[in-house]
C-alpha atoms as a PDB file:
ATOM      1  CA  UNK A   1      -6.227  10.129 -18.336  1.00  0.00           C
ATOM      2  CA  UNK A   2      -5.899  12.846 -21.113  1.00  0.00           C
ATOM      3  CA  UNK A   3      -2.568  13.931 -21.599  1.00  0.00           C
ATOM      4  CA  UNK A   4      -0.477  14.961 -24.795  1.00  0.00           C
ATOM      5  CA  UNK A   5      -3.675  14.707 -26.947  1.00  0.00           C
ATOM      6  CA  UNK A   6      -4.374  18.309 -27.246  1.00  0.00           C
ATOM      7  CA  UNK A   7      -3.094  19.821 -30.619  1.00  0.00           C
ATOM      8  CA  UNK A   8      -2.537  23.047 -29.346  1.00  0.00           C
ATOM      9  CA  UNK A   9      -0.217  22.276 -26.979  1.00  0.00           C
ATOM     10  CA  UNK A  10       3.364  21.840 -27.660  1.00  0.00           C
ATOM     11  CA  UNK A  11       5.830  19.162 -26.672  1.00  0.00           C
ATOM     12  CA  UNK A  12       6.737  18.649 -23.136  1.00  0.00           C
ATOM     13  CA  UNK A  13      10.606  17.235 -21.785  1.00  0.00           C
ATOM     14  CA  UNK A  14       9.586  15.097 -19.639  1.00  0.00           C
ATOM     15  CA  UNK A  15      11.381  13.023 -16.960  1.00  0.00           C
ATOM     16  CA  UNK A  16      10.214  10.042 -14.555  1.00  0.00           C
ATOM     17  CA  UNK A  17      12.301   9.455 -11.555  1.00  0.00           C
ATOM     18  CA  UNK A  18      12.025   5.834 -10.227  1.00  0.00           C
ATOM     19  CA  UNK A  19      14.384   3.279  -9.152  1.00  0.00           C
ATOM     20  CA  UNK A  20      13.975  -0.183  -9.031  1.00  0.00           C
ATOM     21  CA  UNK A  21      15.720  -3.070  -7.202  1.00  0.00           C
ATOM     22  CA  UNK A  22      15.130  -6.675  -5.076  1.00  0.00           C
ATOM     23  CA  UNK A  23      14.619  -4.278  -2.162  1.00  0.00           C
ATOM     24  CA  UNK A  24      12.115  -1.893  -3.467  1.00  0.00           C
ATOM     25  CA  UNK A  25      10.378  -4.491  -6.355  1.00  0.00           C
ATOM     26  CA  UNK A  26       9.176  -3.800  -9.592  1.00  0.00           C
ATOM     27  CA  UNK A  27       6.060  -1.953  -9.714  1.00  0.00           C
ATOM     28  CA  UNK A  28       7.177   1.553 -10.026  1.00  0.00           C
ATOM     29  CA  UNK A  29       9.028   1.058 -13.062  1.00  0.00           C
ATOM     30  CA  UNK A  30       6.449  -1.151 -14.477  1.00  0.00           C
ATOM     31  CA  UNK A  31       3.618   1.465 -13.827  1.00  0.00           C
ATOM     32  CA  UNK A  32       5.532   4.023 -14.870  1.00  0.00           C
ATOM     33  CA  UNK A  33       5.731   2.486 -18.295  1.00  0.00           C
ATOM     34  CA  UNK A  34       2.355   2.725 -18.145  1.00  0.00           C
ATOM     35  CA  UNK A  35       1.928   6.599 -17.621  1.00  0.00           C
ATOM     36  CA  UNK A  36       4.884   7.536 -20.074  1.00  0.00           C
ATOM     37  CA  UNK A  37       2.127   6.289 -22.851  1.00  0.00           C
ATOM     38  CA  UNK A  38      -0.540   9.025 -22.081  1.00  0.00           C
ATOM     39  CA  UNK A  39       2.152  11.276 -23.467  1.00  0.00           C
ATOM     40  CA  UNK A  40       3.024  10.178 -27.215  1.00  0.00           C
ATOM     41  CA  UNK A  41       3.993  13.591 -28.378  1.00  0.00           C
ATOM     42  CA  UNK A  42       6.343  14.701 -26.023  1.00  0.00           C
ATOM     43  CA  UNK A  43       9.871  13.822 -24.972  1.00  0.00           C
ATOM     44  CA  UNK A  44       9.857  11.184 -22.620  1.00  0.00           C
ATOM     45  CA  UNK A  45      12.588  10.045 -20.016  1.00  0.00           C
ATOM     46  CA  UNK A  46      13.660   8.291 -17.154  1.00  0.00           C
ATOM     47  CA  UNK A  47      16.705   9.071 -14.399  1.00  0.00           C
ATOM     48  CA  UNK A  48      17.122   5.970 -12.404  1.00  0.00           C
ATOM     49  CA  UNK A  49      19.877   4.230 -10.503  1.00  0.00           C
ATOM     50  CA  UNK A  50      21.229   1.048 -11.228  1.00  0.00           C
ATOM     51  CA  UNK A  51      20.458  -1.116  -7.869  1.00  0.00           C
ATOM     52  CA  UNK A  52      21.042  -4.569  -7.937  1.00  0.00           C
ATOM     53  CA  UNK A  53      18.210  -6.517  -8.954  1.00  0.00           C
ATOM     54  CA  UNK A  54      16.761  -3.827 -11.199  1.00  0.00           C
ATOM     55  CA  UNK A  55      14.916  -4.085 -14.300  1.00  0.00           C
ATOM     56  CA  UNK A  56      16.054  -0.862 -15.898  1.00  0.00           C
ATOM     57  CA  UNK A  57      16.094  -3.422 -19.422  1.00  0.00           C
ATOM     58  CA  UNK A  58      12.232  -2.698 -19.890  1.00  0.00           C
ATOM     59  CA  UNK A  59      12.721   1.125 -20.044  1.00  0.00           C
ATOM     60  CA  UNK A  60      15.546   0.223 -22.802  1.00  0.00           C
ATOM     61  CA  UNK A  61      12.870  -2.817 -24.512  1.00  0.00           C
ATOM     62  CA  UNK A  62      10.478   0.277 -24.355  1.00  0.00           C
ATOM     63  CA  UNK A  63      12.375   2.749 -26.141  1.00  0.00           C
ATOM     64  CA  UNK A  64      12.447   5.522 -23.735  1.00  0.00           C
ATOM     65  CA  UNK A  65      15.564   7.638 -23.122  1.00  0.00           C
ATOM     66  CA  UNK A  66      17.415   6.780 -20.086  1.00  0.00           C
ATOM     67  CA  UNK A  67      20.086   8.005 -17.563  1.00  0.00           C
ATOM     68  CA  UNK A  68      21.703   6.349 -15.078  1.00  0.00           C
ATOM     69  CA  UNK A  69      21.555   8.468 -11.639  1.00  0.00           C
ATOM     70  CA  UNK A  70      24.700   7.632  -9.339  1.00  0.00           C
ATOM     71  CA  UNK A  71      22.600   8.935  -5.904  1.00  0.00           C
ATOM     72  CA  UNK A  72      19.207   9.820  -4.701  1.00  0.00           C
ATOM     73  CA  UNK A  73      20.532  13.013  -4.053  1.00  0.00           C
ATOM     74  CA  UNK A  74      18.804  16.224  -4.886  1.00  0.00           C
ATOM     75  CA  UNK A  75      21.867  18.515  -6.114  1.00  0.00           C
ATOM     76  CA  UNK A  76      22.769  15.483  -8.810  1.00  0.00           C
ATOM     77  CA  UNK A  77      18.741  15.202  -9.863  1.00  0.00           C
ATOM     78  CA  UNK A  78      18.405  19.425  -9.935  1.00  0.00           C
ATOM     79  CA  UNK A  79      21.871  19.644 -12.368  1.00  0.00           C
ATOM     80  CA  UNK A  80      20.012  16.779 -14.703  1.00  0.00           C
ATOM     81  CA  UNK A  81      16.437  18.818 -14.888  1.00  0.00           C
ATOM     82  CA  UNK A  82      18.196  21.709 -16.216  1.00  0.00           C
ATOM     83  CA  UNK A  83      20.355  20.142 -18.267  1.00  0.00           C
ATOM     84  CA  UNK A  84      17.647  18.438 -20.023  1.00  0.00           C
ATOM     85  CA  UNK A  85      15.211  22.183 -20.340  1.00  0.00           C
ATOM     86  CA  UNK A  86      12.539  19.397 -17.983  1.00  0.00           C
ATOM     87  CA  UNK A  87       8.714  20.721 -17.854  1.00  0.00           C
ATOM     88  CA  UNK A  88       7.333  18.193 -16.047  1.00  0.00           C
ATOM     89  CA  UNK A  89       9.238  15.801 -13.172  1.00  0.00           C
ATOM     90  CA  UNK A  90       7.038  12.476 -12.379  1.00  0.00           C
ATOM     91  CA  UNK A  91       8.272  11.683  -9.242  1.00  0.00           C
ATOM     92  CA  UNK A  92       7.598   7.417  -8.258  1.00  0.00           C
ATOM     93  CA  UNK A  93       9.563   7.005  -5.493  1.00  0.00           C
ATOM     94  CA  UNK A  94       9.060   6.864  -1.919  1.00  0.00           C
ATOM     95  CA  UNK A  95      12.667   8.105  -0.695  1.00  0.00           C
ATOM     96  CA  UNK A  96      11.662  11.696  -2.426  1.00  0.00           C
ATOM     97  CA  UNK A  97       9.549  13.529  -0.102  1.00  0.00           C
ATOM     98  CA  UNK A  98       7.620  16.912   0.576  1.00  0.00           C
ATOM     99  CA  UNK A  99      10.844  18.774   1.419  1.00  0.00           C
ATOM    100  CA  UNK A 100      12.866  17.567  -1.522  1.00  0.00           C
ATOM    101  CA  UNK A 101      10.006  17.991  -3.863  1.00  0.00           C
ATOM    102  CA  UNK A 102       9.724  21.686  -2.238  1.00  0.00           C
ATOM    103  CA  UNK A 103      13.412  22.431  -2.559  1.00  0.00           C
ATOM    104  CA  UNK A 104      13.173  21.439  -6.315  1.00  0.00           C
ATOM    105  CA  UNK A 105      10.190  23.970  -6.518  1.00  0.00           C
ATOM    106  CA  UNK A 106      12.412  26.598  -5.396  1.00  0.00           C
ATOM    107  CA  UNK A 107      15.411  25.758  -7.281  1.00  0.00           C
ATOM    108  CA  UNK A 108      13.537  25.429 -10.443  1.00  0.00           C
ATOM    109  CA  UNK A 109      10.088  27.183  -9.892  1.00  0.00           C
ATOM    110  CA  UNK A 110       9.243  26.667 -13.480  1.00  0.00           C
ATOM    111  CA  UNK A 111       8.887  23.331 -12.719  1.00  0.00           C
ATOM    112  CA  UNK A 112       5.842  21.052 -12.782  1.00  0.00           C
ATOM    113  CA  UNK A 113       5.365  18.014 -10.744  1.00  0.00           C
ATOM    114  CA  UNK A 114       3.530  15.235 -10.944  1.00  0.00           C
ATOM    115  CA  UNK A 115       3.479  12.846  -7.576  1.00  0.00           C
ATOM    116  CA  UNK A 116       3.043   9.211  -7.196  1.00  0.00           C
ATOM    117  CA  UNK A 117       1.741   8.389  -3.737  1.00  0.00           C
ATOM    118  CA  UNK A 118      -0.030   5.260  -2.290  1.00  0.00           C
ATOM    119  CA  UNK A 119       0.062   6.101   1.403  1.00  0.00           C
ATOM    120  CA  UNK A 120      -1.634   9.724   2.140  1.00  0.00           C
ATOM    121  CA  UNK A 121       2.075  10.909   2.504  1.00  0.00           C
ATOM    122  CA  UNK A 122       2.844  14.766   2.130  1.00  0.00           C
ATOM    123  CA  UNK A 123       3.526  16.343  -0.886  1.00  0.00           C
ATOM    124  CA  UNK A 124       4.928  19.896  -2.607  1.00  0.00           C
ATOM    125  CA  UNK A 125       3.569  18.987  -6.497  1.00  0.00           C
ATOM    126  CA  UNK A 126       1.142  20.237  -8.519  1.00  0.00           C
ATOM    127  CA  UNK A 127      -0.649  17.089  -9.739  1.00  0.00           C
ATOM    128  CA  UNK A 128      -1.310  14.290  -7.571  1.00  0.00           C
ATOM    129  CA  UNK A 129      -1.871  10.814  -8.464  1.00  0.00           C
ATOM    130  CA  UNK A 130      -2.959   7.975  -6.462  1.00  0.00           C
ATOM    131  CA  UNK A 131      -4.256   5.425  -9.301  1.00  0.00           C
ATOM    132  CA  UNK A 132      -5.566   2.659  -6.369  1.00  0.00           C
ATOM    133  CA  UNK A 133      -9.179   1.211  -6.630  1.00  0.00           C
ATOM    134  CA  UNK A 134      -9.009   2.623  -2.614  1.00  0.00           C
ATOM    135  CA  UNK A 135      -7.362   5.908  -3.482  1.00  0.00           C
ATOM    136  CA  UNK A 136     -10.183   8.940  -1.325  1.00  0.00           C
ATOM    137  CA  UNK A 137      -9.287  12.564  -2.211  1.00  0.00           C
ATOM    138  CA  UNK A 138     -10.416  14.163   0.646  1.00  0.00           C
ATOM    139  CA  UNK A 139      -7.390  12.590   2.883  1.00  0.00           C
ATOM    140  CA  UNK A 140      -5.035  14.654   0.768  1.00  0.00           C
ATOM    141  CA  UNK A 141      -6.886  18.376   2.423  1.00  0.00           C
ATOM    142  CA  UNK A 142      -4.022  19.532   4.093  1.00  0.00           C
ATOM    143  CA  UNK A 143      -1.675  16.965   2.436  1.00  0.00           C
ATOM    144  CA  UNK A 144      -0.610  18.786  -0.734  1.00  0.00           C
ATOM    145  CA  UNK A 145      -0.857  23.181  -2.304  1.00  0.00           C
ATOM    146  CA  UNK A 146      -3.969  24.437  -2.284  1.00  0.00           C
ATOM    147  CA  UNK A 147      -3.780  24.609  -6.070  1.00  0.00           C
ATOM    148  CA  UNK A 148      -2.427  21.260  -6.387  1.00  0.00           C
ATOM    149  CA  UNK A 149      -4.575  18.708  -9.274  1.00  0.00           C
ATOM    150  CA  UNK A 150      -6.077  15.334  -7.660  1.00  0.00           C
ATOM    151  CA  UNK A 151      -6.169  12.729  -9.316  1.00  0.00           C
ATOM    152  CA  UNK A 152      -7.309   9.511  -7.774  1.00  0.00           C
ATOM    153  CA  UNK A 153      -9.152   6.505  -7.433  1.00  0.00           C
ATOM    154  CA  UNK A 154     -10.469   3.472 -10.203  1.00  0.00           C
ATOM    155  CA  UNK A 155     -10.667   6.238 -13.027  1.00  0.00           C
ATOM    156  CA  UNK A 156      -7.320   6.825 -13.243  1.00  0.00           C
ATOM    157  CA  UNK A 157      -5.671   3.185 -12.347  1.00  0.00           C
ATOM    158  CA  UNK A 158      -3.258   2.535 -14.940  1.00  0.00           C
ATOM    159  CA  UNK A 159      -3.716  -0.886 -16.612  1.00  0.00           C
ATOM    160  CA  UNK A 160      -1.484  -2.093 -19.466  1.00  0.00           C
ATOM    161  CA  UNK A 161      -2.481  -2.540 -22.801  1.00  0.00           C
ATOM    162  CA  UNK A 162      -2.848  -6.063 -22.242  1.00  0.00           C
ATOM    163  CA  UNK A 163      -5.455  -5.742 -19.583  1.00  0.00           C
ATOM    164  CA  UNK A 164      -7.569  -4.012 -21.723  1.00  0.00           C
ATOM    165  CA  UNK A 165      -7.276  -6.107 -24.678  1.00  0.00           C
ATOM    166  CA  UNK A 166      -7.881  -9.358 -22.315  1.00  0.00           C
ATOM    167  CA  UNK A 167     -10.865  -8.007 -20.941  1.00  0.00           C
ATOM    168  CA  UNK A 168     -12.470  -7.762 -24.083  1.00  0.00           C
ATOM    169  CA  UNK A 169     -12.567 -11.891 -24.141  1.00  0.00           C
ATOM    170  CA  UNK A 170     -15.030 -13.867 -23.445  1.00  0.00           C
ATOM    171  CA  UNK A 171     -13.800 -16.015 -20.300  1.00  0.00           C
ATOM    172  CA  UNK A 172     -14.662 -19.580 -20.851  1.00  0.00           C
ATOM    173  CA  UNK A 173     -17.411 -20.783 -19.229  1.00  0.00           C
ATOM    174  CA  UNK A 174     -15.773 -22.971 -16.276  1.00  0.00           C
ATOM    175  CA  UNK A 175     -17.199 -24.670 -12.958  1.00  0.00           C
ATOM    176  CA  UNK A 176     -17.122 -22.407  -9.875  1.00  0.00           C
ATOM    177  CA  UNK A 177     -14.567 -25.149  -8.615  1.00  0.00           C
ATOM    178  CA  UNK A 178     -11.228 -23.586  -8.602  1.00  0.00           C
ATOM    179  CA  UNK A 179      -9.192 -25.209 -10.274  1.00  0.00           C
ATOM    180  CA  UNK A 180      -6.117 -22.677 -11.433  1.00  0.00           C
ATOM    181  CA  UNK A 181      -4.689 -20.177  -8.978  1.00  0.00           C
ATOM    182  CA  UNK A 182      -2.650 -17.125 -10.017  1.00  0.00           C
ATOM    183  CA  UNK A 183      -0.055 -16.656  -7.716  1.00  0.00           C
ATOM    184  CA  UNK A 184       2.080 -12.709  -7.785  1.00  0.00           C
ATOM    185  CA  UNK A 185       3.807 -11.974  -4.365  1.00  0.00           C
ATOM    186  CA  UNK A 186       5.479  -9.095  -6.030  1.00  0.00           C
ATOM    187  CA  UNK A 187       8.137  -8.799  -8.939  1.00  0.00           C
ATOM    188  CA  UNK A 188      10.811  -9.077  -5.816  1.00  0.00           C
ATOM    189  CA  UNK A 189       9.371 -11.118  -3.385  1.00  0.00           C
ATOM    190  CA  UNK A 190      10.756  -9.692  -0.842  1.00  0.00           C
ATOM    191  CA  UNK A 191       9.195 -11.627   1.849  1.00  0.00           C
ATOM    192  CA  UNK A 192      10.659 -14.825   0.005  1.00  0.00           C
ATOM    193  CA  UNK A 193       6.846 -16.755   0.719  1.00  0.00           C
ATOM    194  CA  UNK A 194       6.378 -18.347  -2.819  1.00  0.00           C
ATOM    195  CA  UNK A 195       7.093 -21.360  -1.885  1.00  0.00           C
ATOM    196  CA  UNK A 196       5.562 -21.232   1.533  1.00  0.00           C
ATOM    197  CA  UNK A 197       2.382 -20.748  -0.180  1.00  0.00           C
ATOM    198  CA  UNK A 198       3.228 -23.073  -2.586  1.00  0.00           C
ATOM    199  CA  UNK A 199       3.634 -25.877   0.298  1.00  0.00           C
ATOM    200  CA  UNK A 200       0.300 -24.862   1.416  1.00  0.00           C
ATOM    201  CA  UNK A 201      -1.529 -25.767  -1.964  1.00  0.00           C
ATOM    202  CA  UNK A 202       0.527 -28.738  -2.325  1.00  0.00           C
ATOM    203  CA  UNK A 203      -2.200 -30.758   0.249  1.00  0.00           C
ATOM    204  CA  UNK A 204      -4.886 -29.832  -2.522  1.00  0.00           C
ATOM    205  CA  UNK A 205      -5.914 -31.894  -5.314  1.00  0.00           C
ATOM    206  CA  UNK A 206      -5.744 -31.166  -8.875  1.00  0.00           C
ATOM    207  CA  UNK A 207      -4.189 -27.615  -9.299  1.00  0.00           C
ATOM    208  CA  UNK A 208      -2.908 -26.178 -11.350  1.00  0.00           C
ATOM    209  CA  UNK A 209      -0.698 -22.769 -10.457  1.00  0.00           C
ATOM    210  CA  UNK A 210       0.947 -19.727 -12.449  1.00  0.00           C
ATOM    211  CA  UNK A 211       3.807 -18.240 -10.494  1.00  0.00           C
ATOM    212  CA  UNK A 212       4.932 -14.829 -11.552  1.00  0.00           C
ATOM    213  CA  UNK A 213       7.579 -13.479 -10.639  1.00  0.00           C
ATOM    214  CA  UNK A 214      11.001 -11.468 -12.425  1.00  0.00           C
ATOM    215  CA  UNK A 215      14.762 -11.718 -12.374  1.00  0.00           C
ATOM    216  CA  UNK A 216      15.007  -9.064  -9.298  1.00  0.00           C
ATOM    217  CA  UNK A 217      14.048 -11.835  -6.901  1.00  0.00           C
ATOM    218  CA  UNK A 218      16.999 -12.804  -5.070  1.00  0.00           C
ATOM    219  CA  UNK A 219      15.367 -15.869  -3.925  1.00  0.00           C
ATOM    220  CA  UNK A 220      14.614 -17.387  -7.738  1.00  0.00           C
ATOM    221  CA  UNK A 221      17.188 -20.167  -8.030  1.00  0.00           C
ATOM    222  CA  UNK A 222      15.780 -21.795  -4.981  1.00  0.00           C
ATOM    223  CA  UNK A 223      12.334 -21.279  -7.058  1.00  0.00           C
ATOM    224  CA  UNK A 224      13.233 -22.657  -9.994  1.00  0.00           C
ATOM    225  CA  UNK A 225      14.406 -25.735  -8.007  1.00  0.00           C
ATOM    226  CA  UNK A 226      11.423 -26.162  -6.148  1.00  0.00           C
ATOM    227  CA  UNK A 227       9.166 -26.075  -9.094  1.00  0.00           C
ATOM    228  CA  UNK A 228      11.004 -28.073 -11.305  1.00  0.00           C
ATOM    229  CA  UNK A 229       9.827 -31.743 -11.026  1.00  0.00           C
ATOM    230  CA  UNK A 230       5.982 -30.354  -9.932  1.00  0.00           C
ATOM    231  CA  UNK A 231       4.273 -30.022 -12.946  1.00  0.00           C
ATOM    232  CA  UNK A 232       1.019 -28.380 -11.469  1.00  0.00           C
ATOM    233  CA  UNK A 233       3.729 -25.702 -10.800  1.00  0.00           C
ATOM    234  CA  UNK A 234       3.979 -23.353 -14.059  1.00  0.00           C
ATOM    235  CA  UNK A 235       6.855 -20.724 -13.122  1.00  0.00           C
ATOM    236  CA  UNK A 236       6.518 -17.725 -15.200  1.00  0.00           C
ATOM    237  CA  UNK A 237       9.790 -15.126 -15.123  1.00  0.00           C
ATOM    238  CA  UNK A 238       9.375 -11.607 -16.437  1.00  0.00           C
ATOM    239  CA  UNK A 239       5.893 -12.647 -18.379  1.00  0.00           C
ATOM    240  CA  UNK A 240       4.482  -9.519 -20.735  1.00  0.00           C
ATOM    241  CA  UNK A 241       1.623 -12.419 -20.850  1.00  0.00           C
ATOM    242  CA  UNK A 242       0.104 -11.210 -17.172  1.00  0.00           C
ATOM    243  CA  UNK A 243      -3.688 -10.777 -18.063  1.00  0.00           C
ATOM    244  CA  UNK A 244      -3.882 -13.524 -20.133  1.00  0.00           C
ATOM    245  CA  UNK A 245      -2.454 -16.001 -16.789  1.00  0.00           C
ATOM    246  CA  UNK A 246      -5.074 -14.007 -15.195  1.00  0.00           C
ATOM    247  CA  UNK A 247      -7.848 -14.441 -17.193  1.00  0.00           C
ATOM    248  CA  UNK A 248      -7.406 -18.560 -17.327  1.00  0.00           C
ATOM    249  CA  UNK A 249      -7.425 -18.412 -13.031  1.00  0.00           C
ATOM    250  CA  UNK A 250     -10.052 -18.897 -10.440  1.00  0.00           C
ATOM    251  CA  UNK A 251      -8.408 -17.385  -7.530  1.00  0.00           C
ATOM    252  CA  UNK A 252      -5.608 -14.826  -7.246  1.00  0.00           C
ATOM    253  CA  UNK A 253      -2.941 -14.592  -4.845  1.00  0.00           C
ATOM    254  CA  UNK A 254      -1.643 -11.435  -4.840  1.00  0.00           C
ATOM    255  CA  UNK A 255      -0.344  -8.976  -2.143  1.00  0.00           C
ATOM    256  CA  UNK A 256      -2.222  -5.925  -1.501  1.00  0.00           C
ATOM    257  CA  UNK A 257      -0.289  -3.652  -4.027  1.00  0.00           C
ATOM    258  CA  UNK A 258      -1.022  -1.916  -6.992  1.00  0.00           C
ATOM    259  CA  UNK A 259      -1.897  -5.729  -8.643  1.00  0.00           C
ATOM    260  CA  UNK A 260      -4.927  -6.081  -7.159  1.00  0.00           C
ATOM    261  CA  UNK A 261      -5.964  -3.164  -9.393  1.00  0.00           C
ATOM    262  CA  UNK A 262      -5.462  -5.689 -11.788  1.00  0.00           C
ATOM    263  CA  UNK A 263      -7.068  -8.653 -10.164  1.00  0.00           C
ATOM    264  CA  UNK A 264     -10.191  -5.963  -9.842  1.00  0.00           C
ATOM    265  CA  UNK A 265     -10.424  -4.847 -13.227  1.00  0.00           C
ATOM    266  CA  UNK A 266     -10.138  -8.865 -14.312  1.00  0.00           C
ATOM    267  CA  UNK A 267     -12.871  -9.737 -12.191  1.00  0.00           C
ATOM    268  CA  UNK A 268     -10.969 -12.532  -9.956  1.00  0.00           C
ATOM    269  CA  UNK A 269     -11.768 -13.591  -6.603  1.00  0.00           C
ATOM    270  CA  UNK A 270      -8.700 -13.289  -4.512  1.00  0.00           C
ATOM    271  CA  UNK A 271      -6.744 -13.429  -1.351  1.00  0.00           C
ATOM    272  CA  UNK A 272      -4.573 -10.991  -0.511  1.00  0.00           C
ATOM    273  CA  UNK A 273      -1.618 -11.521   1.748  1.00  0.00           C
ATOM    274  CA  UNK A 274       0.271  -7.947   3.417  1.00  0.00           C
ATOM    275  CA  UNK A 275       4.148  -7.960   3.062  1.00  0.00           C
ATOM    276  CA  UNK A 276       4.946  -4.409   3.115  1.00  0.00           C
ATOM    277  CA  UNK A 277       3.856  -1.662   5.483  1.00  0.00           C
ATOM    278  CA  UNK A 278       2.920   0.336   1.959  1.00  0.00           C
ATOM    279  CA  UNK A 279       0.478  -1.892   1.150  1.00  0.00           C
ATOM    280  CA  UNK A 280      -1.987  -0.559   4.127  1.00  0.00           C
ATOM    281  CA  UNK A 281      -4.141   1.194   2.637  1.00  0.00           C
ATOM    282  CA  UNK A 282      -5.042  -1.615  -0.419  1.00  0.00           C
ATOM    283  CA  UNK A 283      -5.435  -4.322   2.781  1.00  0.00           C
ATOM    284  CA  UNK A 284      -7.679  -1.760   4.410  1.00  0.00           C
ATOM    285  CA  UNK A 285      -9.976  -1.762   2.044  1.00  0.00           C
ATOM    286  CA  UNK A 286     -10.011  -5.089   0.881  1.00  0.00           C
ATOM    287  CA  UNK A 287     -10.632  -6.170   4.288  1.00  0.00           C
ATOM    288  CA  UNK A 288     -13.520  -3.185   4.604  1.00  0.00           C
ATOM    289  CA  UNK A 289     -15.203  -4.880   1.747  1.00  0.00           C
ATOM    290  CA  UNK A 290     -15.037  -8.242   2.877  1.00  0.00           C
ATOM    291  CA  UNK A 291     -12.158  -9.586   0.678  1.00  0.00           C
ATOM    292  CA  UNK A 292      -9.965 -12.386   1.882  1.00  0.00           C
ATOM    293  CA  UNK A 293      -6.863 -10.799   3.400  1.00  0.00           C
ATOM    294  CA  UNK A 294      -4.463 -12.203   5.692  1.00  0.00           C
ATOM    295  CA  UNK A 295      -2.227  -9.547   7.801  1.00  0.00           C
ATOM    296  CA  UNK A 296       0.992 -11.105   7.184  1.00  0.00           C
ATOM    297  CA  UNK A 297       1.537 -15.136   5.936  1.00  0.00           C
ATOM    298  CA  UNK A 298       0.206 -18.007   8.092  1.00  0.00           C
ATOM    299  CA  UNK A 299      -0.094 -21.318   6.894  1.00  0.00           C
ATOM    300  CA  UNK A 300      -2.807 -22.645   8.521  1.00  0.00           C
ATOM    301  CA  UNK A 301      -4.658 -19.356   8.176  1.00  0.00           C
ATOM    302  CA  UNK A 302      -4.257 -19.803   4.358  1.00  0.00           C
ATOM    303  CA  UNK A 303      -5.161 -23.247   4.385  1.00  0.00           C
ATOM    304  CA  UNK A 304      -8.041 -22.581   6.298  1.00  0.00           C
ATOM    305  CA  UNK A 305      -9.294 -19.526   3.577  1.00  0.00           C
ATOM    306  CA  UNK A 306      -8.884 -21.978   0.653  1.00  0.00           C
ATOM    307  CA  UNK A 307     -10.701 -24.897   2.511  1.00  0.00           C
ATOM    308  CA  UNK A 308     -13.822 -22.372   2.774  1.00  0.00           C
ATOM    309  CA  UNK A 309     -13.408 -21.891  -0.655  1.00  0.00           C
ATOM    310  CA  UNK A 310     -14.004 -25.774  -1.183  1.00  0.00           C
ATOM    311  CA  UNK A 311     -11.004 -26.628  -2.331  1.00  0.00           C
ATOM    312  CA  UNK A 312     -10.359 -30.304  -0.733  1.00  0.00           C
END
């Protein structure tokens, strides 16, 4: 996506909205990250709350401006944008909605914003962007202003820099056996099925596994535990080395989120197991196109997928 690379135009104040937490996981902050990049030149922060399990550090580790919201509330987020003189809002979160984003128009109609959305939801913004490998325009006709920018689909996914650079290696040349499985069930795990999937690739021979997973999951100690004295178990907390665990796999397991944009652009084979009602649209499609996909976590449904796999 082009942004802040035109010379002629001057610098923008900018501010993401986005929370993060054990509840709502880590992906909006993290892509987020990823979109305040396309905009070099201009003025770049983020209003977030501090919910327990966050990982508000990376903004910080990042060096983006940042202010601590103490509601979701629309009067508290209106007084900020005009404080601040804000051009564009980039909304990320899925508690803001058509009728707040329409009463900010109103309030401020100078305003321009730029939606997140991953579910065909309604929206009162002026650019759209749905960055999924499934993302269709034509559902949004009726969805969002007449006026209003789409932007969706594979050419606008946002991959970190380290994608990029990892896909430029040459994978080494390995036997279609799988051997190493990448493992991601979300920065939160919400669903808390680690190490019920973990259990499940226990009764197979000789693999190895890279866990990923951050300090917002409330269920890590008990993690940590379990994987301690495996050592085909490799835990990996708050990794920046993502792509490169990727890149040395066979198989993903992922959930049908904005990672298996990731998993797609690596070239992985994959199974992808729903935890969130959000994640419909990405287990749609993978399921349309004949990916492995499992509706919600069964044991003996997973075993089953990896034993047609040939993994004994």
């Amino acid at each position: 996506m082009k942004h802040s690379k035109d010379p002629k135009r001057s610098s923008m104040n900018i501010l993401f909205r986005a929370d993060s937490s054990s509840s709502i996981g880590t992906g909006h902050i993290m892509r987020d990250l990823v979109l305040a990049k396309k905009y070099p030149n201009d003025n770049v922060i983020f209003a977030v709350r501090e919910l327990d399990g966050n990982i508000n550090h990376k903004i910080d580790k990042s060096s983006y401006k940042k202010v601590i919201l103490k509601t979701n509330d629309i009067k508290e987020l209106n007084k900020l944008i005009k404080k601040l003189k804000i051009d564009l809002l980039i909304i990320d979160h899925y508690e803001i909605d058509y009728s707040f984003e329409k009463k900010l128009k109103e309030k401020i109609p100078s305003l321009k914003i730029l939606s997140f959305d991953d579910t065909y939801e309604k929206h009162y913004c002026d650019i759209l962007l749905n960055h999924n490998i499934y993302a269709d325009k034509k559902k949004y006709k009726d969805l969002v202003p007449k006026k209003c920018e789409l932007r969706c689909g594979a050419k606008y996914t946002l991959l970190r820099d380290e994608f990029i650079k990892e896909k430029k290696k040459k994978r080494k040349k390995t036997s279609t056996k799988i051997k190493t499985i990448f493992i991601a069930m979300g920065g939160a795990d919400h669903s808390n099925i680690n190490i019920p999937i973990l259990k499940v690739l226990k009764k197979f021979k000789g693999l190895k596994i890279n866990l990923v997973t951050t300090t917002a999951n409330k269920n890590l100690e008990e993690l940590k535990q379990y994987s301690k004295n495996r050592s085909w178990i490799n835990l990996h907390v708050n990794s920046n080395k993502i792509a490169k665990l990727m890149n040395k796999s066979n198989l993903a397991i992922v959930t049908p989120s904005v990672t298996v944009n990731e998993v797609y652009f690596m070239n992985i084979p994959l199974i992808s197991i729903k935890t969130a009602d959000n994640q419909r649209d990405m287990y749609k499609y993978l399921k349309k196109n004949k990916h492995l996909v499992l509706k919600k976590f069964n044991k003996n449904k997973l075993f089953k997928k990896l034993q047609n796999l040939g993994l004994k």
